[in-house]
Protein backbone atom coordinates (compact mmCIF):
# COMPACT_ATOMS: atom_id res chain seq x y z
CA UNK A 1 26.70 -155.37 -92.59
CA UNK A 2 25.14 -159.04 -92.38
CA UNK A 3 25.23 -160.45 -88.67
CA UNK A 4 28.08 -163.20 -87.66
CA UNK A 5 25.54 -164.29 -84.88
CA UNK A 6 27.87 -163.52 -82.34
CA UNK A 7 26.00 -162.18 -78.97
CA UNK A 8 27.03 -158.74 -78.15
CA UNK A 9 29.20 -158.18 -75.33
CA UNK A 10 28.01 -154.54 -74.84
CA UNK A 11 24.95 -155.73 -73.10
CA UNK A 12 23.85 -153.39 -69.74
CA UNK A 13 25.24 -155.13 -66.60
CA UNK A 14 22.09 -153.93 -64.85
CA UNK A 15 19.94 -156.14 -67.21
CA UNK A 16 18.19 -158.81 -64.87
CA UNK A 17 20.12 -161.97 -64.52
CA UNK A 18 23.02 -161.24 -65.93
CA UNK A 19 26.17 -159.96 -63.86
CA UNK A 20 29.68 -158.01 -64.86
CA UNK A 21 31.93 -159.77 -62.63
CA UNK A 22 30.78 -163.29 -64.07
CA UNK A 23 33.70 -165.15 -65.84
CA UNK A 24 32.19 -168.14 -67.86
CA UNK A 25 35.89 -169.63 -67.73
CA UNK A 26 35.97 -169.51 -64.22
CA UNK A 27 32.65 -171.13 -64.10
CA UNK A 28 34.00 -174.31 -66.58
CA UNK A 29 36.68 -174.34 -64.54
CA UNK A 30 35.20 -174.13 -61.25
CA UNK A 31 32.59 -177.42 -62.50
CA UNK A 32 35.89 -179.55 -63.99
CA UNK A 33 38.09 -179.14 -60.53
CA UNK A 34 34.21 -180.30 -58.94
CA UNK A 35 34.77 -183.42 -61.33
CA UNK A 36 38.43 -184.15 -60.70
CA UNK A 37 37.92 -183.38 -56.71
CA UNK A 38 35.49 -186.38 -56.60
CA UNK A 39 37.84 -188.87 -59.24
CA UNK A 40 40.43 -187.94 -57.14
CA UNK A 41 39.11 -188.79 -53.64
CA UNK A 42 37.19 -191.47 -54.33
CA UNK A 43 40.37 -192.75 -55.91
CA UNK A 44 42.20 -192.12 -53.30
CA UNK A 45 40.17 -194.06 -50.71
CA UNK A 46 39.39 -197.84 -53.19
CA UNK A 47 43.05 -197.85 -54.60
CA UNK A 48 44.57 -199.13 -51.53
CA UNK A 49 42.56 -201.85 -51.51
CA UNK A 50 42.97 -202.99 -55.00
CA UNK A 51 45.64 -205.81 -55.99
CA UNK A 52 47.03 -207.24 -59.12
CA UNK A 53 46.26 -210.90 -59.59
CA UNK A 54 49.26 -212.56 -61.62
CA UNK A 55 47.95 -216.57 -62.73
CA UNK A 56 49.63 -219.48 -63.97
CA UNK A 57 47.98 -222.39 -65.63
CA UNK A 58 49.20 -225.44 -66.66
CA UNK A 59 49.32 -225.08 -70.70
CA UNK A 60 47.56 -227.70 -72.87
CA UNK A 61 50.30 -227.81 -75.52
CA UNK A 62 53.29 -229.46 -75.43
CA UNK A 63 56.75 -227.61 -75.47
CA UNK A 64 59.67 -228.87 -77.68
CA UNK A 65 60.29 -231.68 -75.46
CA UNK A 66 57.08 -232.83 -74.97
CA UNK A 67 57.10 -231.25 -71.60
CA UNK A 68 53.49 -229.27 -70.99
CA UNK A 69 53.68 -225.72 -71.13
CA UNK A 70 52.66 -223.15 -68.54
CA UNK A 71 50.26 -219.92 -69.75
CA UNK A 72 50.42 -216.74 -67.62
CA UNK A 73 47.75 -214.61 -67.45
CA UNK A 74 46.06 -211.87 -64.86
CA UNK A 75 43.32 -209.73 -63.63
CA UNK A 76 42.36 -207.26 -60.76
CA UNK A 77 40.84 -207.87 -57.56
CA UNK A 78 40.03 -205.78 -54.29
CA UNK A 79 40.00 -206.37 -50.88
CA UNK A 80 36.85 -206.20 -48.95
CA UNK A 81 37.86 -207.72 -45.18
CA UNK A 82 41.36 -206.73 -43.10
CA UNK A 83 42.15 -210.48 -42.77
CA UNK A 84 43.01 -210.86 -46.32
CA UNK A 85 39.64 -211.59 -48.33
CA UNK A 86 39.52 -210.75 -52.06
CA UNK A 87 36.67 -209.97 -54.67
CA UNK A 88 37.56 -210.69 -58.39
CA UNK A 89 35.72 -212.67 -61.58
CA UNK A 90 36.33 -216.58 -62.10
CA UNK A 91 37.56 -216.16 -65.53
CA UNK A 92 40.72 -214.55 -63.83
CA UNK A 93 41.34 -217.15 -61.60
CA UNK A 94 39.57 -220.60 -62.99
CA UNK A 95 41.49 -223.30 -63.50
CA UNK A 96 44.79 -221.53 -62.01
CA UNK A 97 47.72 -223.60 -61.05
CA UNK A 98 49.18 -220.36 -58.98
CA UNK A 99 48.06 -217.81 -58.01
CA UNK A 100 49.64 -213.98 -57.08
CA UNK A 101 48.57 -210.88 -55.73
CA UNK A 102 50.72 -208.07 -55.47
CA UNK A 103 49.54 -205.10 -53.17
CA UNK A 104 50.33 -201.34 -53.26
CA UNK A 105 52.76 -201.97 -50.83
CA UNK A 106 55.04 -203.22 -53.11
CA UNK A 107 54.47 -206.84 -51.67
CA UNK A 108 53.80 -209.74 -53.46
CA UNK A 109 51.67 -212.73 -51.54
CA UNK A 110 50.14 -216.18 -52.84
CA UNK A 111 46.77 -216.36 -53.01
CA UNK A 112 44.28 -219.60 -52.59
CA UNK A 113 41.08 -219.67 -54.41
CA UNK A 114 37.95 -220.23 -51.64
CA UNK A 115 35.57 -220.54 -53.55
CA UNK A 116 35.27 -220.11 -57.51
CA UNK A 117 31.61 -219.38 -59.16
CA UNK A 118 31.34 -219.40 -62.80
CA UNK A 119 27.58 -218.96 -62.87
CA UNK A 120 28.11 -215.40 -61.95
CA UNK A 121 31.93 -214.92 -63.00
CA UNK A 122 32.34 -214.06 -59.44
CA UNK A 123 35.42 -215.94 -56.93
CA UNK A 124 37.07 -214.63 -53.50
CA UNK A 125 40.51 -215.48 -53.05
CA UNK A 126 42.71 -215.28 -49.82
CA UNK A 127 46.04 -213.86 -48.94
CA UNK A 128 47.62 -214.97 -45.28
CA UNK A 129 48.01 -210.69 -44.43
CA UNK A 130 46.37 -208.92 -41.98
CA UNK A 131 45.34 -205.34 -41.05
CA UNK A 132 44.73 -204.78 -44.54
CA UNK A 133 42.86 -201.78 -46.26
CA UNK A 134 40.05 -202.50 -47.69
CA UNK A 135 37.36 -200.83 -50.22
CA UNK A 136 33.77 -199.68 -48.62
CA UNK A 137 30.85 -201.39 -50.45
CA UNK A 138 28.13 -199.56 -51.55
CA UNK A 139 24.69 -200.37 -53.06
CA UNK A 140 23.97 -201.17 -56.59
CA UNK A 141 20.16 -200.84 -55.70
CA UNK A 142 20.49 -197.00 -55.25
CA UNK A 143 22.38 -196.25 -58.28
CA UNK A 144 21.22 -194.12 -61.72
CA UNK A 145 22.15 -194.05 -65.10
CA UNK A 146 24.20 -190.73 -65.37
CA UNK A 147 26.36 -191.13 -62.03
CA UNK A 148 29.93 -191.03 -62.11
CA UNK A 149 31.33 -194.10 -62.05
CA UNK A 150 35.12 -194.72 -61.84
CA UNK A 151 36.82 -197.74 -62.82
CA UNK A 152 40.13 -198.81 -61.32
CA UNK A 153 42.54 -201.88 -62.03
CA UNK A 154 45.40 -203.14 -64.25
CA UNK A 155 45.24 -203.28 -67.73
CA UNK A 156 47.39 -204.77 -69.96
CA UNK A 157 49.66 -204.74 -66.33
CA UNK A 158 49.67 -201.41 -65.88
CA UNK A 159 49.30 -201.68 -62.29
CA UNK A 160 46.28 -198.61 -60.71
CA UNK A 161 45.32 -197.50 -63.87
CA UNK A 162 41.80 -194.93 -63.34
CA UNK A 163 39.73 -194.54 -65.64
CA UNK A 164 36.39 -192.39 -65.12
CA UNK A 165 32.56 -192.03 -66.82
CA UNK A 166 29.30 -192.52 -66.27
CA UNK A 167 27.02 -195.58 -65.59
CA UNK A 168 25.34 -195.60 -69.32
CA UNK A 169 22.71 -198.06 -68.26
CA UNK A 170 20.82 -200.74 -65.77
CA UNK A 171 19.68 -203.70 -66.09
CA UNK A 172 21.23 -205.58 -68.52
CA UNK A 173 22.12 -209.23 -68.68
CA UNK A 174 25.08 -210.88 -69.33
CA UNK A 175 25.93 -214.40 -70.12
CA UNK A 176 28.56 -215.89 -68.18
CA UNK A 177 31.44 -218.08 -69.57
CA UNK A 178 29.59 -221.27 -68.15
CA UNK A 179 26.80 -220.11 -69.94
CA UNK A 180 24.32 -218.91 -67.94
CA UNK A 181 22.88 -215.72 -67.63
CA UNK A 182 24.02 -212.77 -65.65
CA UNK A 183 20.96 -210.34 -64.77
CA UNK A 184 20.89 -206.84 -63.44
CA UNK A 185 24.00 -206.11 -64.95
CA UNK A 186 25.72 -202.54 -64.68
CA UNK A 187 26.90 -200.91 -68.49
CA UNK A 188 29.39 -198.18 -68.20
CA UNK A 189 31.86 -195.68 -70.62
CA UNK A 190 34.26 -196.01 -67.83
CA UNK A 191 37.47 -197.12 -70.26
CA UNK A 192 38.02 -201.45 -69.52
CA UNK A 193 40.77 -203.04 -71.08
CA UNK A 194 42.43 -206.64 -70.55
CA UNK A 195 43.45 -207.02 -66.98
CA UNK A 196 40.97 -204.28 -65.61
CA UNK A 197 38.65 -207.80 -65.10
CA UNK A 198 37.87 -207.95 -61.13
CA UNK A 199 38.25 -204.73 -60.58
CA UNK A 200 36.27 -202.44 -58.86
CA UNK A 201 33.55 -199.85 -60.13
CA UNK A 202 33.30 -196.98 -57.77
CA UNK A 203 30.76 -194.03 -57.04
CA UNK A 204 31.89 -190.52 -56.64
CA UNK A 205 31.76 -191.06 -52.45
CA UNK A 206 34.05 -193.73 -52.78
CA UNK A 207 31.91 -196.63 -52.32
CA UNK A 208 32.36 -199.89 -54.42
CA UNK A 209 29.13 -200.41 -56.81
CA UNK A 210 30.05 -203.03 -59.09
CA UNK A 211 32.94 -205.42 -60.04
CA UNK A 212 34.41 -204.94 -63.51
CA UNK A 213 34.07 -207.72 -65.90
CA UNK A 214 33.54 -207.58 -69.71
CA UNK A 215 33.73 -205.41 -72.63
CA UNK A 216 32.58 -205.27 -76.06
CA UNK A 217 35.74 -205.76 -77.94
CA UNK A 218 34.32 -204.29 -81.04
CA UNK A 219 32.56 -201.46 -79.63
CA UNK A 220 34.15 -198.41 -77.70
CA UNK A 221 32.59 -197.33 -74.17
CA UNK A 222 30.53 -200.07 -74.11
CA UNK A 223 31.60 -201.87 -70.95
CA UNK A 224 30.16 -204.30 -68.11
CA UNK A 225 30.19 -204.84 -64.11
CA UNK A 226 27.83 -207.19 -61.63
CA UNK A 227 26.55 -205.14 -59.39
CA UNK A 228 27.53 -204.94 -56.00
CA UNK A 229 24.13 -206.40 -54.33
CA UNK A 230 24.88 -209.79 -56.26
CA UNK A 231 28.66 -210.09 -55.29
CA UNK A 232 28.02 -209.51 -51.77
CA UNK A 233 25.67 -212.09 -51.54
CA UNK A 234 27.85 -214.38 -53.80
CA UNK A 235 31.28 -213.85 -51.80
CA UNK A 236 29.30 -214.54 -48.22
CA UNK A 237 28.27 -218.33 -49.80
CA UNK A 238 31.39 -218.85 -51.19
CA UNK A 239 33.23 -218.30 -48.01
CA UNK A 240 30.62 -220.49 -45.86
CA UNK A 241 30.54 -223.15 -49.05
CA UNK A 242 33.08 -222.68 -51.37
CA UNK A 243 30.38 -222.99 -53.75
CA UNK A 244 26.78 -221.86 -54.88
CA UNK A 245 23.76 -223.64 -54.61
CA UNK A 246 21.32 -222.26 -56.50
CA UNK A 247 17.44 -223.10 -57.41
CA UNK A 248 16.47 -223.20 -61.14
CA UNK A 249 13.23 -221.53 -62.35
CA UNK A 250 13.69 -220.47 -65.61
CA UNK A 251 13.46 -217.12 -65.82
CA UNK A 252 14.92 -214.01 -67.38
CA UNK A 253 14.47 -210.56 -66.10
CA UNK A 254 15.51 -207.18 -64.98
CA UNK A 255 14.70 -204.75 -62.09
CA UNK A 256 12.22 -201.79 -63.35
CA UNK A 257 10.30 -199.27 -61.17
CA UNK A 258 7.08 -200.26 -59.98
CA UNK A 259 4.34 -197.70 -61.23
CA UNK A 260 2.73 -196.12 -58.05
CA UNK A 261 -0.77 -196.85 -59.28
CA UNK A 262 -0.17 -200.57 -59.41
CA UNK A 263 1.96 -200.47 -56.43
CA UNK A 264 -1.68 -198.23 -55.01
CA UNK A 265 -4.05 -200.42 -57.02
CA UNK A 266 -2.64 -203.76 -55.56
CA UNK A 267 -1.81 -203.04 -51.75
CA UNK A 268 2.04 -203.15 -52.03
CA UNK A 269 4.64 -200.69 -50.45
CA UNK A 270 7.52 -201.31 -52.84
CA UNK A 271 8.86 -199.30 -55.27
CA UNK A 272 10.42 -201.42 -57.33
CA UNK A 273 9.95 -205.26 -59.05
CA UNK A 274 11.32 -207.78 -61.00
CA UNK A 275 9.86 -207.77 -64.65
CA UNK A 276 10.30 -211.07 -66.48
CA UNK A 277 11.81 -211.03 -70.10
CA UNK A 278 11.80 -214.51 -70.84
CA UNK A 279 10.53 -217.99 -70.00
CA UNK A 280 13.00 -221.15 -70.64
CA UNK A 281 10.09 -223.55 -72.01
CA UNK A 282 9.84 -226.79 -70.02
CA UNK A 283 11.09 -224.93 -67.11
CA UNK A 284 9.31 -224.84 -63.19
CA UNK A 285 8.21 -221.13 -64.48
CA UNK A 286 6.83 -222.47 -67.35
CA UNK A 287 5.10 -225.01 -65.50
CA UNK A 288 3.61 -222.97 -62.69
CA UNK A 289 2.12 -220.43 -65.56
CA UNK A 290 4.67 -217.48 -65.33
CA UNK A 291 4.54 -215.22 -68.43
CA UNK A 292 6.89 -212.76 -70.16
CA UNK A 293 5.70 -209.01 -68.72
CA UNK A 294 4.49 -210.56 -65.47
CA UNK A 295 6.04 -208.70 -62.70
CA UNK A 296 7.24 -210.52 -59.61
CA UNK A 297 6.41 -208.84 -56.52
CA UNK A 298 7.01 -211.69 -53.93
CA UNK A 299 8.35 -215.01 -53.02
CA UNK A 300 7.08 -216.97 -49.75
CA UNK A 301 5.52 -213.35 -48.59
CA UNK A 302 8.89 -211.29 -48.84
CA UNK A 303 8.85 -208.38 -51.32
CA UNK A 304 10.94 -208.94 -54.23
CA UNK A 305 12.27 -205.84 -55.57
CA UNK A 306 14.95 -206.72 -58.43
CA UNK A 307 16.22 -209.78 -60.02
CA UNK A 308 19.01 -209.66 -56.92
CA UNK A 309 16.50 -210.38 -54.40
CA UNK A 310 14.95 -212.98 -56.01
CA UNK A 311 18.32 -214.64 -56.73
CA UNK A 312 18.79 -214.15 -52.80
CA UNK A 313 16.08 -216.10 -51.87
CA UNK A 314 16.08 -218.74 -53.96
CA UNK A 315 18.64 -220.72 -52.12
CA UNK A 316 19.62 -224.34 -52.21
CA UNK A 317 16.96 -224.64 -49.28
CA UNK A 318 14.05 -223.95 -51.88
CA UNK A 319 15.29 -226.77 -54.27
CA UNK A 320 12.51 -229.21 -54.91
CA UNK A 321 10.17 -227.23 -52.37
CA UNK A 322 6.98 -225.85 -53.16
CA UNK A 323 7.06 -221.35 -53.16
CA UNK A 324 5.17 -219.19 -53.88
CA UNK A 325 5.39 -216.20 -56.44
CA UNK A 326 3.22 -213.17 -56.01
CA UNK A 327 3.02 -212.04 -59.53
CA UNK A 328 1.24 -208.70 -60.83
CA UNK A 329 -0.46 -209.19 -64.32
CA UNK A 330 -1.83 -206.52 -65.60
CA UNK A 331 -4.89 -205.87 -63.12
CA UNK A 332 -4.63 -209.24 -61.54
CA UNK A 333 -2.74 -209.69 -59.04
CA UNK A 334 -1.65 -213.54 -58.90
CA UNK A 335 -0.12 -216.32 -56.72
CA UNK A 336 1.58 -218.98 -58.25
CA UNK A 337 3.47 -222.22 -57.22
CA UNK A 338 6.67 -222.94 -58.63
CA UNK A 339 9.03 -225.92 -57.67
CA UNK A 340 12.58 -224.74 -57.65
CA UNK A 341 15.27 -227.32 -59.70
CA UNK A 342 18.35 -227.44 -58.48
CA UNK A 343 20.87 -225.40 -60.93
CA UNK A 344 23.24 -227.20 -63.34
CA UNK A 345 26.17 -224.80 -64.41
């Protein structure tokens, strides 16, 4: 009789590696309550701390009396200080006439914008509450493509939805509505839909990694969040500021891993750099010899290990001062001035 390639279940328990009392069931099951264990507490822990943002904007058009109209919209947003502080994108909030949040609690507070960036889709808001829970950040440095990642918020108004998957990929870039570009941006097949924007993107332990903030409408499990690193720096100028000053170089790149026989070959301790993609022609980059594939190592002495540092210190301060790029090309090892702009969003 011809085989149905099934594998006999007859075989000697004493065979080596193999044992009687092993259930494969309980073994899938024992892996998926692992799984929902970690959804669930890390869950548990962010979704106090995340609010529903409810905006209304004075409408362009004109109602039937020639009155102007008034467009309603919303977003997410989490809380990230006990005095009221919030974390959510600009398109939610830009341009808002009022502004809402409503809180697990069941209450429902105004909320004033402090400072709005659209160069990174990135804004904190404030509500007049106190002894508030907030969400732990974590570190979008320490990251890797396979984690969990869990993605909570309110789409379409359904107020807490969770949503879990893995982070599909590093790295990317983004542009932003005001048209510049967003590096080092975090892709995940964590479900996003309308109203999941501001949101937080959460690791397994809890920890916030990234705030939610686009998806490709046409494409399923193809979805978007700014890393942590960059919105913590970007929320600590907009409360000081209220806005960003930022220098202008003209580049384009990503964070990849620094090769230990470069790092070895040219005296550096890092493990990781910032590997240009692209240089705007015309631009101080351009003009200070910067090439696509260089890899940025430094700036003024301090290591530069991802596009976030270098966005960190290139502050308004360096505008129209001369600094200095350590740059890795090839087997050279380079240092090259470059004359910050100041940035026009």
């Amino acid at each position: 009789m011809a085989s149905l390639g099934f594998v006999s279940d007859s075989i000697p328990a004493t065979q080596p590696g193999l044992d009687a009392s092993h259930n494969p069931a309980e073994g899938d099951a024992a892996i998926l309550d692992a799984y929902s264990r970690a959804v669930v507490t890390a869950t548990e822990k962010v979704s106090p701390a995340v609010v529903n943002i409810e905006v209304s904007q004075a409408g362009r058009r004109l109602g039937p009396y020639g009155d102007g109209g008034e467009t309603h919209g919303g977003g997410s947003g989490f809380l990230f200080t006990p005095d009221g502080f919030i974390l959510t994108n600009s398109h939610v909030v830009h341009g808002a006439s009022r502004i809402a949040a409503s809180l697990p609690d069941g209450r429902r507070l105004p909320a004033r914008v402090i400072g709005d960036d659209p160069g990174s889709d990135l804004a904190v808001l404030r509500i007049d509450a106190g002894d508030l829970a907030v969400a732990a950040m974590g570190d979008s440095q320490q990251i890797r493509v396979g984690q969990l990642a869990i993605a909570i918020g309110n789409p379409y108004g359904f107020q807490y939805t969770v949503t879990a998957g893995v982070i599909s990929a590093l790295g990317r870039s983004l542009r932003s509505r005001s048209g510049r570009l967003i590096d080092d941006i975090i892709q995940t097949d964590a479900a996003l839909n309308p109203g999941n924007s501001g949101g937080p993107l959460v690791s397994s332990d809890g920890r916030v990694i990234g705030v939610n903030t686009a998806i490709i409408l046409p494409a399923q499990g193809i979805c978007f969040a700014i890393g942590i690193n960059t919105a913590k720096f970007v929320a600590g100028r907009l409360i000081r500021d209220g806005r960003i000053r930022r220098s202008y170089v003209g580049l384009v790149g990503q964070t990849v891993p620094l090769e230990k026989k470069v790092a070895r070959y040219h005296g550096l301790t890092q493990e990781r750099a910032m590997l240009v993609i692209a240089v705007e022609p015309g631009s101080p980059a351009a003009k200070a010899g910067l090439r696509e594939r260089d890899l940025v190592v430094s700036c003024d002495g301090k290591p530069v290990m991802g596009i976030d540092d270098l966005q960190r210190l290139l502050t308004d301060a360096r505008i129209a001062a001369p600094t200095w790029f350590g740059v890795v090309r090839g087997r050279e090892k380079l240092t090259l001035e470059v004359i910050p702009l100041e940035a026009r969003e």
